[in-house]
C-alpha atoms as a PDB file:
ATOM      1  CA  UNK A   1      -0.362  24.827 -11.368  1.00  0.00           C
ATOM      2  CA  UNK A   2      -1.129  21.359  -9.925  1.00  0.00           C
ATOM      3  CA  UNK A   3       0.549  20.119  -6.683  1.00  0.00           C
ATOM      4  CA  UNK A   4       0.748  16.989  -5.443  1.00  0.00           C
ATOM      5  CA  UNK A   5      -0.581  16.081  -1.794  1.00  0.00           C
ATOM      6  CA  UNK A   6      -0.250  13.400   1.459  1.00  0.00           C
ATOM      7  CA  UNK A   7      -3.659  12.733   2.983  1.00  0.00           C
ATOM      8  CA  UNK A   8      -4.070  11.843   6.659  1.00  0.00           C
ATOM      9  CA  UNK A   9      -6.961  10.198   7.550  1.00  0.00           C
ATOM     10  CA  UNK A  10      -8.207   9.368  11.344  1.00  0.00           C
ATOM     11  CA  UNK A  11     -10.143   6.737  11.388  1.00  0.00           C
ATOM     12  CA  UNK A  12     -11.674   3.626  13.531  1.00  0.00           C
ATOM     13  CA  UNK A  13     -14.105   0.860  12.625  1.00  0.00           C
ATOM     14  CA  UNK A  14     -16.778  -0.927  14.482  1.00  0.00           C
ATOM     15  CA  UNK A  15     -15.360  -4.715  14.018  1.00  0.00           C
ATOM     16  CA  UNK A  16     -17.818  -7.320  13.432  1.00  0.00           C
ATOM     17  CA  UNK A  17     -16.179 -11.116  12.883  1.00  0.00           C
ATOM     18  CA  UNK A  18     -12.876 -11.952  12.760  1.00  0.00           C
ATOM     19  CA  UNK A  19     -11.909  -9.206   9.651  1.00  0.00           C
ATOM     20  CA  UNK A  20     -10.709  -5.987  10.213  1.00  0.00           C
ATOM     21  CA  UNK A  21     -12.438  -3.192   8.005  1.00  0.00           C
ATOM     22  CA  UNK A  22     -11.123  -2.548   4.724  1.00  0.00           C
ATOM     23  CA  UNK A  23     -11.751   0.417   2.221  1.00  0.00           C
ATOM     24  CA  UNK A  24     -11.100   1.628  -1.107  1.00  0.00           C
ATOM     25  CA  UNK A  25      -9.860   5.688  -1.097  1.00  0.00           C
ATOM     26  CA  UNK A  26     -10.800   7.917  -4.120  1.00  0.00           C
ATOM     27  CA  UNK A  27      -9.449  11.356  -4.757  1.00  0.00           C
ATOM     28  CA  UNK A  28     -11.539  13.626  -7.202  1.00  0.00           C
ATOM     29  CA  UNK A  29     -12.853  10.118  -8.366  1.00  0.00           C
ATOM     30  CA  UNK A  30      -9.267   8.707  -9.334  1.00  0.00           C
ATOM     31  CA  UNK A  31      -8.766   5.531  -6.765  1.00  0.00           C
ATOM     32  CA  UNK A  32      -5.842   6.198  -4.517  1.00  0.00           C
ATOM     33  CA  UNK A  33      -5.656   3.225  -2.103  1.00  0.00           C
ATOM     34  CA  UNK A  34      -7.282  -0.109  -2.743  1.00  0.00           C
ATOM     35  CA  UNK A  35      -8.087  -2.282   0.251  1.00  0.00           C
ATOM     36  CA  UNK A  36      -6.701  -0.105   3.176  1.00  0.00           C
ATOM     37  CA  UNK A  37      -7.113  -1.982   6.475  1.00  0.00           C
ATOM     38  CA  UNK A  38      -8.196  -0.568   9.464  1.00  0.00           C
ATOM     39  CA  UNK A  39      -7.547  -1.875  12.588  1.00  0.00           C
ATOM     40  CA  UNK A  40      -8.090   0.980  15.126  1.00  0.00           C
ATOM     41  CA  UNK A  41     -10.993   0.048  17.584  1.00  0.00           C
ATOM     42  CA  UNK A  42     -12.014   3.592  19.172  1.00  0.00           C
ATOM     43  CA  UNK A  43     -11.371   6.850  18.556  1.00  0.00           C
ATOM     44  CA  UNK A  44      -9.148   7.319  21.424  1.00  0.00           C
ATOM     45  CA  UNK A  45      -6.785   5.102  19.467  1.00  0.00           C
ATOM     46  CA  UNK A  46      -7.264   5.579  15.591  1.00  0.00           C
ATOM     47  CA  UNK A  47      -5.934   4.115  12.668  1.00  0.00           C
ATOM     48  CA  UNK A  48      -3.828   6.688  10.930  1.00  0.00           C
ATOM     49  CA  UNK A  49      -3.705   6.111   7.222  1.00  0.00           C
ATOM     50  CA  UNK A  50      -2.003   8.147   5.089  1.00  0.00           C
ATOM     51  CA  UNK A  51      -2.672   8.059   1.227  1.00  0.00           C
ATOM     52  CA  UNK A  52      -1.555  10.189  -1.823  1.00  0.00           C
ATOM     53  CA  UNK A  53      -3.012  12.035  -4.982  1.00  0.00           C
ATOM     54  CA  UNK A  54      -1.164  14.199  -7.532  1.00  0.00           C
ATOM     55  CA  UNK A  55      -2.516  16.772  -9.675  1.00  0.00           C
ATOM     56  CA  UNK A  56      -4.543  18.251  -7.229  1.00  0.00           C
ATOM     57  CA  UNK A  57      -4.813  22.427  -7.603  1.00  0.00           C
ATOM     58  CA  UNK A  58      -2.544  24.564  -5.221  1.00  0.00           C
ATOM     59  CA  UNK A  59      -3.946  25.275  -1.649  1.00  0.00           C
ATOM     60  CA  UNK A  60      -5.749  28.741  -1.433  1.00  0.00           C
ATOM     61  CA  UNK A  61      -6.658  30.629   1.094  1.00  0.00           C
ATOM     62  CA  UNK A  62     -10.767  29.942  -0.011  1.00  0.00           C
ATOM     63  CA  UNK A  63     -12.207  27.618  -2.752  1.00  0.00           C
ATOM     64  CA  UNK A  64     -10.418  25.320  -3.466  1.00  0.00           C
ATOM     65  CA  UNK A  65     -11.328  21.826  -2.503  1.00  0.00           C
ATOM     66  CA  UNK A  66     -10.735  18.120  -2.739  1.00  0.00           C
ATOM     67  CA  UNK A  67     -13.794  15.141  -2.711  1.00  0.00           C
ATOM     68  CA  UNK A  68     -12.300  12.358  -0.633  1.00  0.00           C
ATOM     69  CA  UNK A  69     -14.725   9.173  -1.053  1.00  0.00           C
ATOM     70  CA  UNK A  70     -13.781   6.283   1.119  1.00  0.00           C
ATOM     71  CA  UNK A  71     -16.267   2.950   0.777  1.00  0.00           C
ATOM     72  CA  UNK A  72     -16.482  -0.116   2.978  1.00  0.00           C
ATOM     73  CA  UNK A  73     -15.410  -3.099   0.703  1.00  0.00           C
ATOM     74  CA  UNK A  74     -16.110  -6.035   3.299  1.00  0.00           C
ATOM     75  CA  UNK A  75     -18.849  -5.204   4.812  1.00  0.00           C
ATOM     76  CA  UNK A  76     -20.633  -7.386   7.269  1.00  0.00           C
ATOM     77  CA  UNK A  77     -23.907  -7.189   9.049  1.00  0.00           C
ATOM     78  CA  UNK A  78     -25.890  -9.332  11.139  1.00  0.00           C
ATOM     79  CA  UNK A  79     -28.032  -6.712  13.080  1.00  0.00           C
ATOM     80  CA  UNK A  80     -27.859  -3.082  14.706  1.00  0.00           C
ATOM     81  CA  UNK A  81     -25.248  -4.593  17.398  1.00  0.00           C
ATOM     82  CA  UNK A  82     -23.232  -6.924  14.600  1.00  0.00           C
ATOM     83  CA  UNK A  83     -22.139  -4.153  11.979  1.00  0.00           C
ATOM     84  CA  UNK A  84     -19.061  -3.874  10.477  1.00  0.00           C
ATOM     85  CA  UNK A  85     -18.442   0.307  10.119  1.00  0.00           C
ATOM     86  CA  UNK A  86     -15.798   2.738   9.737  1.00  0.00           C
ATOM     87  CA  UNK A  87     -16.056   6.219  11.567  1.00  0.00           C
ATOM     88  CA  UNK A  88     -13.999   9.132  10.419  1.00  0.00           C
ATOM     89  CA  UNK A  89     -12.529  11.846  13.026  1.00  0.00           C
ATOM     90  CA  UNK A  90     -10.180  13.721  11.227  1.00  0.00           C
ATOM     91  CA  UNK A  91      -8.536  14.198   7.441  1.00  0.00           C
ATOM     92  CA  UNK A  92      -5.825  16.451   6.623  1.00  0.00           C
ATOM     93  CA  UNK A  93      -4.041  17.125   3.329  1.00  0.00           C
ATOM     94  CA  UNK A  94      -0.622  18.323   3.008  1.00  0.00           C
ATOM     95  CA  UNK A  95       1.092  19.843  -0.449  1.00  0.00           C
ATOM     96  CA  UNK A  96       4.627  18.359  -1.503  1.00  0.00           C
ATOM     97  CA  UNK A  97       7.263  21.363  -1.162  1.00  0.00           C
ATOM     98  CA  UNK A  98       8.322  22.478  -4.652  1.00  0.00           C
ATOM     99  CA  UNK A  99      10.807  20.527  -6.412  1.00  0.00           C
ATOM    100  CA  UNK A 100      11.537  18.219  -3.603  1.00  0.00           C
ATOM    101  CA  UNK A 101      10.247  14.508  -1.996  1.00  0.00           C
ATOM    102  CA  UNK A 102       8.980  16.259   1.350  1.00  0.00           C
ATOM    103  CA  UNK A 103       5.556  17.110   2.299  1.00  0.00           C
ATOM    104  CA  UNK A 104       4.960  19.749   4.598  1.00  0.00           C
ATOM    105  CA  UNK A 105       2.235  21.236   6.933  1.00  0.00           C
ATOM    106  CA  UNK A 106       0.723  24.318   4.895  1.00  0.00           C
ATOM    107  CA  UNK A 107       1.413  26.979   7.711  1.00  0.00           C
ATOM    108  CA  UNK A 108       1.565  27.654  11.322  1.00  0.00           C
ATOM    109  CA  UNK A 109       4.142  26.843  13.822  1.00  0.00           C
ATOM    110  CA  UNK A 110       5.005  23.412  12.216  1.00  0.00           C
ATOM    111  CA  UNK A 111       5.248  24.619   8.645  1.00  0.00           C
ATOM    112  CA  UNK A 112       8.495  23.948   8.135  1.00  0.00           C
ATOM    113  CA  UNK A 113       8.732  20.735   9.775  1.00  0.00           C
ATOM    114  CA  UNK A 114       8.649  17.787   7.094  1.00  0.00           C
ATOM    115  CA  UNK A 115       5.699  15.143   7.117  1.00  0.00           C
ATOM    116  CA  UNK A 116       6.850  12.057   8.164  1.00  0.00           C
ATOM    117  CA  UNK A 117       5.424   8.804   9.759  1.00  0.00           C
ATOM    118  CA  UNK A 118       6.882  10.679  13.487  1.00  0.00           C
ATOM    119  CA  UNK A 119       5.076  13.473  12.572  1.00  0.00           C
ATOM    120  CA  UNK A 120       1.795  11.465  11.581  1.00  0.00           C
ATOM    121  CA  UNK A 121       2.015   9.812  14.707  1.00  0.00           C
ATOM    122  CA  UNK A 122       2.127  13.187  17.031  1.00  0.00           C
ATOM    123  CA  UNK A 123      -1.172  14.624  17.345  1.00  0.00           C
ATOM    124  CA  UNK A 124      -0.302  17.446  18.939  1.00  0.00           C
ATOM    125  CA  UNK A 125       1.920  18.402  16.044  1.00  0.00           C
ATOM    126  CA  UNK A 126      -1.455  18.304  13.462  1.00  0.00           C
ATOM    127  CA  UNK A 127      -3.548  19.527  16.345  1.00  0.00           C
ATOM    128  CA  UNK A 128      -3.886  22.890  14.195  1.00  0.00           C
ATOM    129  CA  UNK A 129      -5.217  21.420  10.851  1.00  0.00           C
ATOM    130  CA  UNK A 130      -8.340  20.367  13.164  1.00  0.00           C
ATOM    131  CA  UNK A 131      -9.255  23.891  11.858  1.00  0.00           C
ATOM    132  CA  UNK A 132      -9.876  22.870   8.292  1.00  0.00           C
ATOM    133  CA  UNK A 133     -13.227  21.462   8.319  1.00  0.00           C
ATOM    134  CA  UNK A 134     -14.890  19.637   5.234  1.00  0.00           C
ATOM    135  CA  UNK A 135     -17.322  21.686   3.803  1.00  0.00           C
ATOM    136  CA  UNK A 136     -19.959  18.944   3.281  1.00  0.00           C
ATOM    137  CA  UNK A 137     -20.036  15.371   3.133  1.00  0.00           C
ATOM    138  CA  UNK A 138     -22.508  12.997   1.470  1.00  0.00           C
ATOM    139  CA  UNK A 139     -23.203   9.437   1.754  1.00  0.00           C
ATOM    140  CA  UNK A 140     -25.345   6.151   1.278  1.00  0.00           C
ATOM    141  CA  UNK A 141     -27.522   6.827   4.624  1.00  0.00           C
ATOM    142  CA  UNK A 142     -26.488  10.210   4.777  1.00  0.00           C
ATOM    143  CA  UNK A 143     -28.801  12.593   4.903  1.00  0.00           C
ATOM    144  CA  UNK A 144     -28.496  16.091   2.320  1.00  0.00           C
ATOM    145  CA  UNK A 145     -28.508  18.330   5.251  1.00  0.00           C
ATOM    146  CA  UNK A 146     -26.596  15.685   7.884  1.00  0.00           C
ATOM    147  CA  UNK A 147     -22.715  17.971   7.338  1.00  0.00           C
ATOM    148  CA  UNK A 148     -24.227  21.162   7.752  1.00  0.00           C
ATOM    149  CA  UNK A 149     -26.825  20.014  11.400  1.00  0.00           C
ATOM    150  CA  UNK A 150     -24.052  17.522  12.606  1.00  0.00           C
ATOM    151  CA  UNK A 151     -20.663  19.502  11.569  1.00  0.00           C
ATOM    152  CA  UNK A 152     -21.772  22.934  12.992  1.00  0.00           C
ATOM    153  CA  UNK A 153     -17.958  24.295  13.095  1.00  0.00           C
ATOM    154  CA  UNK A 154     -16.384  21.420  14.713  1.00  0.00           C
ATOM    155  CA  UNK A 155     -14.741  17.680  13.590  1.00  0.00           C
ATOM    156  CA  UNK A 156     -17.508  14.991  14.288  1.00  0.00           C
ATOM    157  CA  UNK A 157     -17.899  11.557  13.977  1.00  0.00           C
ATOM    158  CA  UNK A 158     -18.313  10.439  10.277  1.00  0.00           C
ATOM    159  CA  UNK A 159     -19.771   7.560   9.340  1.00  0.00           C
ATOM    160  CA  UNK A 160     -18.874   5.189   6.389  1.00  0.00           C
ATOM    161  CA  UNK A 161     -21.248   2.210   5.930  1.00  0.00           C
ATOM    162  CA  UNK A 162     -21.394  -0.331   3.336  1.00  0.00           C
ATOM    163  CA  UNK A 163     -23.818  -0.165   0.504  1.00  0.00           C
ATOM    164  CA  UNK A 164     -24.472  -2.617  -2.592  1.00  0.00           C
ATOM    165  CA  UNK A 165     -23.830   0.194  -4.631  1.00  0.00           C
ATOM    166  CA  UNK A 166     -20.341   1.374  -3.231  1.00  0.00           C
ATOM    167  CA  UNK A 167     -21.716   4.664  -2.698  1.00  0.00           C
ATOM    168  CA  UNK A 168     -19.543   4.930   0.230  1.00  0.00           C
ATOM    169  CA  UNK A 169     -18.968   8.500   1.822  1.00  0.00           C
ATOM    170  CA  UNK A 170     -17.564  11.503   0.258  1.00  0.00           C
ATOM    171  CA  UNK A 171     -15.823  14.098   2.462  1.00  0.00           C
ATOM    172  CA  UNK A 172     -15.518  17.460   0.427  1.00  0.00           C
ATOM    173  CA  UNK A 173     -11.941  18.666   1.917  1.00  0.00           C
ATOM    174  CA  UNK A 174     -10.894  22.604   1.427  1.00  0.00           C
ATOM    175  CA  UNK A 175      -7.021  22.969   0.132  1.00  0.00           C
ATOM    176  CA  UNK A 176      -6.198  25.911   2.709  1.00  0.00           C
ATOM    177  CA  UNK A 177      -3.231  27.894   3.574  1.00  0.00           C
ATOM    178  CA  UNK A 178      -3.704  28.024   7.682  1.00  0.00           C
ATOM    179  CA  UNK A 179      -2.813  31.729   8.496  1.00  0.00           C
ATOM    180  CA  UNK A 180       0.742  31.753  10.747  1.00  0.00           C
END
């Protein structure tokens, strides 16, 4: 049965000019959010964006994931120090209850607790889907192996640079039940 979802997405973006970062957001390759600006500067204070996708399959306990491809679409680059980026820190995807408006954290001590722009805001109160690592994630000047030597079991910095192609990066998310 397909379930709808809310994506969170923690982000920041090296700024270069007088143009915040934008980006295009693709679920499974269907484009979710066109143009999303990002104005966070660090990653002690992020940009929280929140995006949706329906259709998606229901979370399972293993298996069952989602490709989230976000790409730069104003890039600008002068040199190494003059590069207009976006870094990644954290992504979390939360089903829609059945039959109702309301998302809602999968499980755990804030399961019940509806999604809302509050909740967004408190990181304490998604501190627990920090748990639900991507299980890879590919890129224009990404290396094959860069998820698997960089990730190594925790969130990391994750890198979205612009490319001609609009390659962008592509963050392969697990749809997980948390255990209680």
């Amino acid at each position: 049965m397909a379930k709808d979802y809310k994506f969170v997405m923690h982000c920041w973006q090296d700024q270069y000019g007088d143009d915040n970062a934008t980006a295009n957001i693709f679920v499974n390759d269907t484009q979710v959010a066109t143009n999303v600006e990002i104005s966070g500067t660090s990653a002690d204070s992020p940009s929280k964006l929140t995006f949706e996708a329906a259709g998606l399959p229901n979370p399972a306990l293993d298996g069952v994931t989602a490709d989230v491809k976000i790409v730069l679409t104003n890039e600008a680059y002068l040199d190494a120090d003059n590069d207009r980026n976006i870094w990644i820190n954290g992504l979390f995807a939360f089903p829609k209850k059945p039959d109702e408006a309301d998302y809602e954290y999968p499980a755990g001590p804030t399961s019940r607790l509806p999604l809302t722009d509050a909740s967004i805001a408190d990181d304490t109160a998604i501190s627990a889907m920090l748990t639900v690592l991507p299980t890879d994630v590919q890129g224009s000047q990404i290396g094959a192996s860069w998820w698997a030597d960089e990730g190594a079991g925790s969130w990391t910095y994750i890198p979205v640079w612009g490319d001609s192609s609009d390659t962008g990066t592509t963050i392969t998310l697990p749809l997980k039940v948390l255990s209680a």
